[in-house]
Protein backbone atom coordinates (compact mmCIF):
# COMPACT_ATOMS: atom_id res chain seq x y z
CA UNK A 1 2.86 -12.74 -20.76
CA UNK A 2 6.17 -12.16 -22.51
CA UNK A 3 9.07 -10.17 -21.09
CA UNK A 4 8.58 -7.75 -24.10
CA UNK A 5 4.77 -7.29 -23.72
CA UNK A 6 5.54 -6.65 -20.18
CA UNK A 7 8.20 -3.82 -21.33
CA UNK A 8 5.49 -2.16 -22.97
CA UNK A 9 2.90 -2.23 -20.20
CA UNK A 10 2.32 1.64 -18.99
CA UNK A 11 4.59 1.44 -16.01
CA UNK A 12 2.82 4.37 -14.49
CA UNK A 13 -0.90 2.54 -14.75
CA UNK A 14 0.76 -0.57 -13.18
CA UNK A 15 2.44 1.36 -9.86
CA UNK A 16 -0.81 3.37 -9.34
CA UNK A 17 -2.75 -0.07 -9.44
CA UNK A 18 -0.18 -1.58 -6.49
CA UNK A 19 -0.74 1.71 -4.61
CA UNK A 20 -4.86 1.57 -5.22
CA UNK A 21 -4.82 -2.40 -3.80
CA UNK A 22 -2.09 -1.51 -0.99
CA UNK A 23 -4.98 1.02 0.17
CA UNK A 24 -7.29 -1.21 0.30
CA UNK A 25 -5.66 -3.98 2.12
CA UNK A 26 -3.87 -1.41 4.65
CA UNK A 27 -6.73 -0.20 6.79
CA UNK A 28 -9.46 -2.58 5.55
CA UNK A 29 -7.20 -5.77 6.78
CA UNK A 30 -7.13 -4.27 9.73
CA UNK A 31 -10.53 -3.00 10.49
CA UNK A 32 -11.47 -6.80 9.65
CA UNK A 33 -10.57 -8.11 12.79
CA UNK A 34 -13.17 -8.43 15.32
CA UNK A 35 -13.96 -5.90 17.97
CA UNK A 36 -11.75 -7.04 20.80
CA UNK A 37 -8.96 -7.52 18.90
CA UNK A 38 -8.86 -10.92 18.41
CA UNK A 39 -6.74 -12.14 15.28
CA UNK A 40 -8.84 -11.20 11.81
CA UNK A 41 -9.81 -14.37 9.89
CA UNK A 42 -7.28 -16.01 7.87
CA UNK A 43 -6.92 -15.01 4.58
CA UNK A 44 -5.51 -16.52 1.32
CA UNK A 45 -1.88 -14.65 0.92
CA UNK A 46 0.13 -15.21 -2.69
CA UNK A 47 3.10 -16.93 -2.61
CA UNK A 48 6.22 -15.98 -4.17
CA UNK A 49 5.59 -18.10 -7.23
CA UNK A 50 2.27 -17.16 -7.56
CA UNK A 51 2.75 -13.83 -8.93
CA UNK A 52 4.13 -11.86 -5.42
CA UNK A 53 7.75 -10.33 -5.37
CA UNK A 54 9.18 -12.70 -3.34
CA UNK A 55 10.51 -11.50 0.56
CA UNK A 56 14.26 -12.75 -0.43
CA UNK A 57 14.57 -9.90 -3.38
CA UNK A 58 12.86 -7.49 -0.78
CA UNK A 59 15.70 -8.12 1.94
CA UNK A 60 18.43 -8.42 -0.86
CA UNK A 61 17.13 -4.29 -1.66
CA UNK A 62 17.12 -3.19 1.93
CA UNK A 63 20.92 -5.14 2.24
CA UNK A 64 21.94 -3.13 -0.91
CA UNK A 65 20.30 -0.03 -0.06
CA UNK A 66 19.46 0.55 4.09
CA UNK A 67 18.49 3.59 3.79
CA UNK A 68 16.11 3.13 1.46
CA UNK A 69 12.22 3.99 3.68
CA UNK A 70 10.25 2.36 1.17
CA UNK A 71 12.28 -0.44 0.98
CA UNK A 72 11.42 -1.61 4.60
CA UNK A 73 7.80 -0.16 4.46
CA UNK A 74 7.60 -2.79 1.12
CA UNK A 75 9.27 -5.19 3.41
CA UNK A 76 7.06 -4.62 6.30
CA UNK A 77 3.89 -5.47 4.18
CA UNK A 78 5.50 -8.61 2.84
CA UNK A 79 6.04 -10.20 5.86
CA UNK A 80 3.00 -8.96 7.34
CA UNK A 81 1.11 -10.71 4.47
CA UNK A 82 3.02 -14.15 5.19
CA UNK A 83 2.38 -14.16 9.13
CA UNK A 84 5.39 -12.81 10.05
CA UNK A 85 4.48 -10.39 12.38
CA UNK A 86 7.84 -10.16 14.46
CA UNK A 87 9.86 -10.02 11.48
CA UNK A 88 7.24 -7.20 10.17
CA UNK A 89 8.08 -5.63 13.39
CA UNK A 90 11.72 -5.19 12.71
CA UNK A 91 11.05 -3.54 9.51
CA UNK A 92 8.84 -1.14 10.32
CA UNK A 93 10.75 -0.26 13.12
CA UNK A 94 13.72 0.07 10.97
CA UNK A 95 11.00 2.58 8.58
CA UNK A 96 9.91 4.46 11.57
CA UNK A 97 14.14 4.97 12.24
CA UNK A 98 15.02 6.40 8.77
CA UNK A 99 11.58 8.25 8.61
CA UNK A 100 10.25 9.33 12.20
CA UNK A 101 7.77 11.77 10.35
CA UNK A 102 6.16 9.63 8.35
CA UNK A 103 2.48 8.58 10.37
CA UNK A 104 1.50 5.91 8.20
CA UNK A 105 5.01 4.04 9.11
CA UNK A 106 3.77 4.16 12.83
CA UNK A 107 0.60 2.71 12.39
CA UNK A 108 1.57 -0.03 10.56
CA UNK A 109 4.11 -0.70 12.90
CA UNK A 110 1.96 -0.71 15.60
CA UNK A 111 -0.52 -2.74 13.47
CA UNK A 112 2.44 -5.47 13.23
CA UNK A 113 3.28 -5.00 17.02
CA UNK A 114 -0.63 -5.59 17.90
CA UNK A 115 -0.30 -8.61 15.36
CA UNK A 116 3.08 -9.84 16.58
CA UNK A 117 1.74 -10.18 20.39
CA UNK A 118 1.08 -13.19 21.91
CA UNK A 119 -1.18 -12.39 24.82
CA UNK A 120 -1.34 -8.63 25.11
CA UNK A 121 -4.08 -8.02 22.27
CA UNK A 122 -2.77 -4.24 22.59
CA UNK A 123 0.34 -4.22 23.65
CA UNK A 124 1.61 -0.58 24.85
CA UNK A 125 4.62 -0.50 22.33
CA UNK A 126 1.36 -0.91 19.82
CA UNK A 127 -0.28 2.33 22.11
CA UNK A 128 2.79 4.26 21.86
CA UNK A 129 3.30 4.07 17.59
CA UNK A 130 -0.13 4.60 17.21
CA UNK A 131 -0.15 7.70 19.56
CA UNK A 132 3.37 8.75 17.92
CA UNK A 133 1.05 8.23 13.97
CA UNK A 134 -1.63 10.42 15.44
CA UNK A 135 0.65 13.30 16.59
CA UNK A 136 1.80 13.25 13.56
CA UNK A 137 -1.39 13.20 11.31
CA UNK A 138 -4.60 13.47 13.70
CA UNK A 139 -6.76 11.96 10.74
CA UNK A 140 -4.33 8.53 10.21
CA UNK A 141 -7.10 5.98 10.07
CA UNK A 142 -5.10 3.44 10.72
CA UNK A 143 -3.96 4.59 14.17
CA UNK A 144 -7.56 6.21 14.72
CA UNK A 145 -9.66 2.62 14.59
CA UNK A 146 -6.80 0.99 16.63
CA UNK A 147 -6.69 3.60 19.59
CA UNK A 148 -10.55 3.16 19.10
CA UNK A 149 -9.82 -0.45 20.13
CA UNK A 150 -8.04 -0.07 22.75
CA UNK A 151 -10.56 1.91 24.49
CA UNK A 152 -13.33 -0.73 23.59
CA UNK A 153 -10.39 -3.23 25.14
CA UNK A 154 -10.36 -0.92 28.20
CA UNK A 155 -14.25 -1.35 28.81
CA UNK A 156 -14.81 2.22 27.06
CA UNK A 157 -17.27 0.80 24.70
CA UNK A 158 -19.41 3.87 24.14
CA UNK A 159 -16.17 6.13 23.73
CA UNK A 160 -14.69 3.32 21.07
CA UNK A 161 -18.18 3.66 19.55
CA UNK A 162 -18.04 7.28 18.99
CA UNK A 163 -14.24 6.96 17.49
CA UNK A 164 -14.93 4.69 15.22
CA UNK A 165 -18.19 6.82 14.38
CA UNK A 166 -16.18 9.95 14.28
CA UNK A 167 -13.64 7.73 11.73
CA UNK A 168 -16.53 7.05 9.58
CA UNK A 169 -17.65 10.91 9.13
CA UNK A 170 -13.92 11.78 8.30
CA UNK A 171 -13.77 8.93 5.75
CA UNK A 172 -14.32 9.49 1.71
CA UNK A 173 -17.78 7.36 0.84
CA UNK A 174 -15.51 5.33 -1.90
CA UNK A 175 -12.87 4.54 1.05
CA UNK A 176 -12.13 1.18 0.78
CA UNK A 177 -12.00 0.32 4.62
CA UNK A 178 -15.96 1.78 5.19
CA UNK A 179 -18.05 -1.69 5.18
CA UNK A 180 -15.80 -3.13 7.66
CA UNK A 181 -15.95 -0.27 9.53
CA UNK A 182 -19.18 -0.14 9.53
CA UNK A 183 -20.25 -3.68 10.31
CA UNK A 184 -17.66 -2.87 13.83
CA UNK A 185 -19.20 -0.73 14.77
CA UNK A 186 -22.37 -2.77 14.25
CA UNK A 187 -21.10 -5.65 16.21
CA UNK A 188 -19.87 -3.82 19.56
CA UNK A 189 -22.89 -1.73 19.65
CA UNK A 190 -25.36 -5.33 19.34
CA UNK A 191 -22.90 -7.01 21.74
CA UNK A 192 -22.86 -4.04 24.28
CA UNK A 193 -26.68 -2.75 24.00
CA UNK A 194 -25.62 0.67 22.06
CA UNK A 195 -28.06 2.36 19.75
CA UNK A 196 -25.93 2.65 16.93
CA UNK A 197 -27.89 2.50 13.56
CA UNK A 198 -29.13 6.26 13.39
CA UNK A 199 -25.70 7.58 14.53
CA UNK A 200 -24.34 5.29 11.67
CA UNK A 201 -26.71 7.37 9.18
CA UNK A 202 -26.11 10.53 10.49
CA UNK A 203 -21.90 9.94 10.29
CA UNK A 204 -22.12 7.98 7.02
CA UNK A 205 -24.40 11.29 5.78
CA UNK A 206 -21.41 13.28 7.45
CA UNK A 207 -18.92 11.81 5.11
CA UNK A 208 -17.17 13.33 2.12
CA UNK A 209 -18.78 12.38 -1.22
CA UNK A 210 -16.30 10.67 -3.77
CA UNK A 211 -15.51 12.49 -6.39
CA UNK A 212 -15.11 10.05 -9.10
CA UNK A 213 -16.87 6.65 -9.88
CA UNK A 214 -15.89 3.60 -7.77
CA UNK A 215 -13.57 2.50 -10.76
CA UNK A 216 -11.82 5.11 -11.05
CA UNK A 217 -11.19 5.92 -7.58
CA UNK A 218 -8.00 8.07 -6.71
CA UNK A 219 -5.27 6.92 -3.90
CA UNK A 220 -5.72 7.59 -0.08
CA UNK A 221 -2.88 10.34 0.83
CA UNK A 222 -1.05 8.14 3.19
CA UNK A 223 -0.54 5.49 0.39
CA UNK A 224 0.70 8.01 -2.15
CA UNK A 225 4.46 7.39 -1.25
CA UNK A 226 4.17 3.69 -2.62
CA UNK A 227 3.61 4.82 -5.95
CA UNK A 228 7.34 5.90 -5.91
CA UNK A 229 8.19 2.57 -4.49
CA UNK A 230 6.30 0.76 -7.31
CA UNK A 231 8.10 3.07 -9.61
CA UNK A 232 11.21 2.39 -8.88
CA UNK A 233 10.88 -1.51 -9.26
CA UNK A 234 11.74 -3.45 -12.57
CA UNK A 235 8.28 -3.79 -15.37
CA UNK A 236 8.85 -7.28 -14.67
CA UNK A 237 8.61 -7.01 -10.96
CA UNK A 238 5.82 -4.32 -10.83
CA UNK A 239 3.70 -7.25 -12.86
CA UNK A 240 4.46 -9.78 -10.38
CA UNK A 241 4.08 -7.76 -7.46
CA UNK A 242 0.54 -5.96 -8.83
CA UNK A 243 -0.29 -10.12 -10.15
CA UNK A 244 0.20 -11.46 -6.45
CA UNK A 245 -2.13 -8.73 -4.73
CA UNK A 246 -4.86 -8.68 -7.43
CA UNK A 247 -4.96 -12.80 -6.83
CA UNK A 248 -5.23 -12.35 -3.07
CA UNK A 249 -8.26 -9.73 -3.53
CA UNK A 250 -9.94 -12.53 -5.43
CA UNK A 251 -9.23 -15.07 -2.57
CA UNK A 252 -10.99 -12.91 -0.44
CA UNK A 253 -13.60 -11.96 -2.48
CA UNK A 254 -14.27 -15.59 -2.99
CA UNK A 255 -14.63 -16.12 0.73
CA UNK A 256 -16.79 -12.97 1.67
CA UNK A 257 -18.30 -12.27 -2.04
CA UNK A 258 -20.70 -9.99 -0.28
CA UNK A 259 -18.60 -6.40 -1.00
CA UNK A 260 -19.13 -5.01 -4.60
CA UNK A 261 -16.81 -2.52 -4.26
CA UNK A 262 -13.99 -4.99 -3.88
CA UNK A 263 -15.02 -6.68 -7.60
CA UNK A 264 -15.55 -3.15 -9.24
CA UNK A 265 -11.51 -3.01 -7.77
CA UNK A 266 -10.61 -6.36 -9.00
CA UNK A 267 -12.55 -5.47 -12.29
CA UNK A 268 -10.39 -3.01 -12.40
CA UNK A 269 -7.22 -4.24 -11.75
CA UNK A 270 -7.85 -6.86 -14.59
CA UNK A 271 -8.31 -4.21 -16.67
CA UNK A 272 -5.29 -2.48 -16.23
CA UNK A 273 -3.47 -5.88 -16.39
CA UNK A 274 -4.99 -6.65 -19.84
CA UNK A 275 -6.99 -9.91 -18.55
CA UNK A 276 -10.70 -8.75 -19.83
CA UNK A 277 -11.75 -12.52 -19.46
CA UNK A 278 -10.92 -12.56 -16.14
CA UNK A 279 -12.68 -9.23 -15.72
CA UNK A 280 -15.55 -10.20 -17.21
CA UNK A 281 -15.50 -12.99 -14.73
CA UNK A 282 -15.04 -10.86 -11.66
CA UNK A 283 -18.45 -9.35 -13.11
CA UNK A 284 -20.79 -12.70 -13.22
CA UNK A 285 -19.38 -13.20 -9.92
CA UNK A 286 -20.02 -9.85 -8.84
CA UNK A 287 -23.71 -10.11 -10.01
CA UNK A 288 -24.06 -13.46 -8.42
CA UNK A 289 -23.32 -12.98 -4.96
CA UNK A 290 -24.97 -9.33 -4.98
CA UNK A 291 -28.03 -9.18 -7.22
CA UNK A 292 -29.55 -6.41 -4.81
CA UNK A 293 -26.68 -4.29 -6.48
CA UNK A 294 -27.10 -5.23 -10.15
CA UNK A 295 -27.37 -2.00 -11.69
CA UNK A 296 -24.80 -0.75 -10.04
CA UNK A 297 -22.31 -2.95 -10.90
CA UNK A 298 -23.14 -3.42 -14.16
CA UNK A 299 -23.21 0.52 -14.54
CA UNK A 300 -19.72 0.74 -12.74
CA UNK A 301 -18.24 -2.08 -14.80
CA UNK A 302 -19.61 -0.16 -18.19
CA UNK A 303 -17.32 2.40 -17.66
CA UNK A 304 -14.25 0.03 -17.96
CA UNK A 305 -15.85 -1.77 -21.09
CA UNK A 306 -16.48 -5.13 -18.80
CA UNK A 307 -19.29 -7.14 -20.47
């Protein structure tokens, strides 16, 4: 795409779609990972000249502007996505400094500090930001499925259960992170003898309903602040950056294909980056590795004139 069709793209449609994927790579990365808190499986992460801001322009904005919150929270994620965990550490913690009120900055730094140790699958610097997230925002999901954890880690597998149940009834029915949480929940309660399926109805019947179709799905509250972040970055980079995370949801998709939700949001994502033959696809994909939702697809992908 040229630099001037990229001027014209609706800048607002284009931070709102790096906000929608950061959503649903924040808590459903994590939530991923298996029960004890072993590392989550590897997964495909876009280089710099693949489409993804690259990290050096990210520390060049935090040099030129250190006060800048978003700058290390963008920061944060970027090294996170490349395996640098310690290095995520540092930013978040340097986040968590400038903004000591902000929950979601806890829990992802204690996400990176859980990530970042090399024994110690919770380590309590980990316990502490998530506890510090929570006291800030009881309902922070993030900090909420990893306390959770640590309680299953602690041999408290029927208290971790009913966490991560309680999570479940709290969460939206479109939020992103609900499969995976799910299928945990699942997993400890076949590997520890728990009853779990009709406690997984009644929670899941708990939940909020969405209020929109899955492709037009609005942004989870804790996300909201990247929007600004987005905002504030060139067109040019806001394409690359949104290009880089709508290629690593297709990696993934391609190596669990079994979630329809996450090709009605890479659908959508091609969409709003004006690829419709790459959206259209996403959608024989889609159909291919989940025929039992068909019609549902098909309906969902209607409504963003995917054929």
């Amino acid at each position: 795409m040229t630099q001037e069709a990229i001027a014209k793209m609706p800048l607002g449609r284009i931070a709102l779609l790096i906000a929608a994927l950061i959503a649903a790579f924040a808590v459903g990365v994590a939530i991923m990972r298996k029960p004890a808190a072993s590392p989550p499986p590897s997964a495909p992460v876009a280089a710099a000249d693949n489409g993804m801001v690259s990290i050096e322009t990210l520390e060049k904005r935090t040099q030129a502007q250190p006060d800048d919150v978003s700058g290390w929270q963008m920061l944060g994620a970027a090294y996170y996505n490349e395996a640098r965990y310690e290095d995520a550490v540092r930013a978040y913690d340097k986040a968590s400094t400038l903004a000591p009120e902000k929950p979601a900055v806890w829990s992802a730094l204690g996400e990176a500090r859980v990530m970042a140790s090399k024994s110690d699958p919770m380590p309590a610097t980990a316990a502490a930001a998530f506890e510090r997230a929570i006291a800030l925002d009881a309902k922070d999901p993030r900090a909420r499925y990893f306390l959770a954890v640590k309680r299953d880690l602690s041999g408290d597998h029927e208290g971790a259960v009913a966490d991560w149940l309680a999570l479940l009834a709290d969460s939206p029915a479109d939020a992103p992170w609900r499969t995976d949480l799910v299928r945990t929940i699942e997993q400890v309660g076949k590997i520890h003898k728990i009853d779990v399926a009709p406690r997984i109805a009644a929670a899941g019947a708990k939940s909020p309903e969405p209020t929109m179709p899955v492709v037009a799905r609005g942004i989870p509250g804790p996300i909201a602040q990247d929007i600004n972040a987005a905002s504030a970055m060139a067109p040019s980079e806001q394409r690359q950056m949104a290009e880089g995370m709508v290629a690593r949801l297709e990696a993934r998709l391609k190596g669990s294909p079994k979630d329809p939700d996450g090709w009605l949001m890479l659908m959508r994502s091609r969409v709003t980056l004006g690829q419709p033959e790459k959206a259209s696809q996403a959608l024989k994909d889609a159909l291919a590795a989940n025929p039992d939702k068909a019609g549902m697809i098909r309906d969902q992908a209607s409504m963003l004139g995917v054929k």
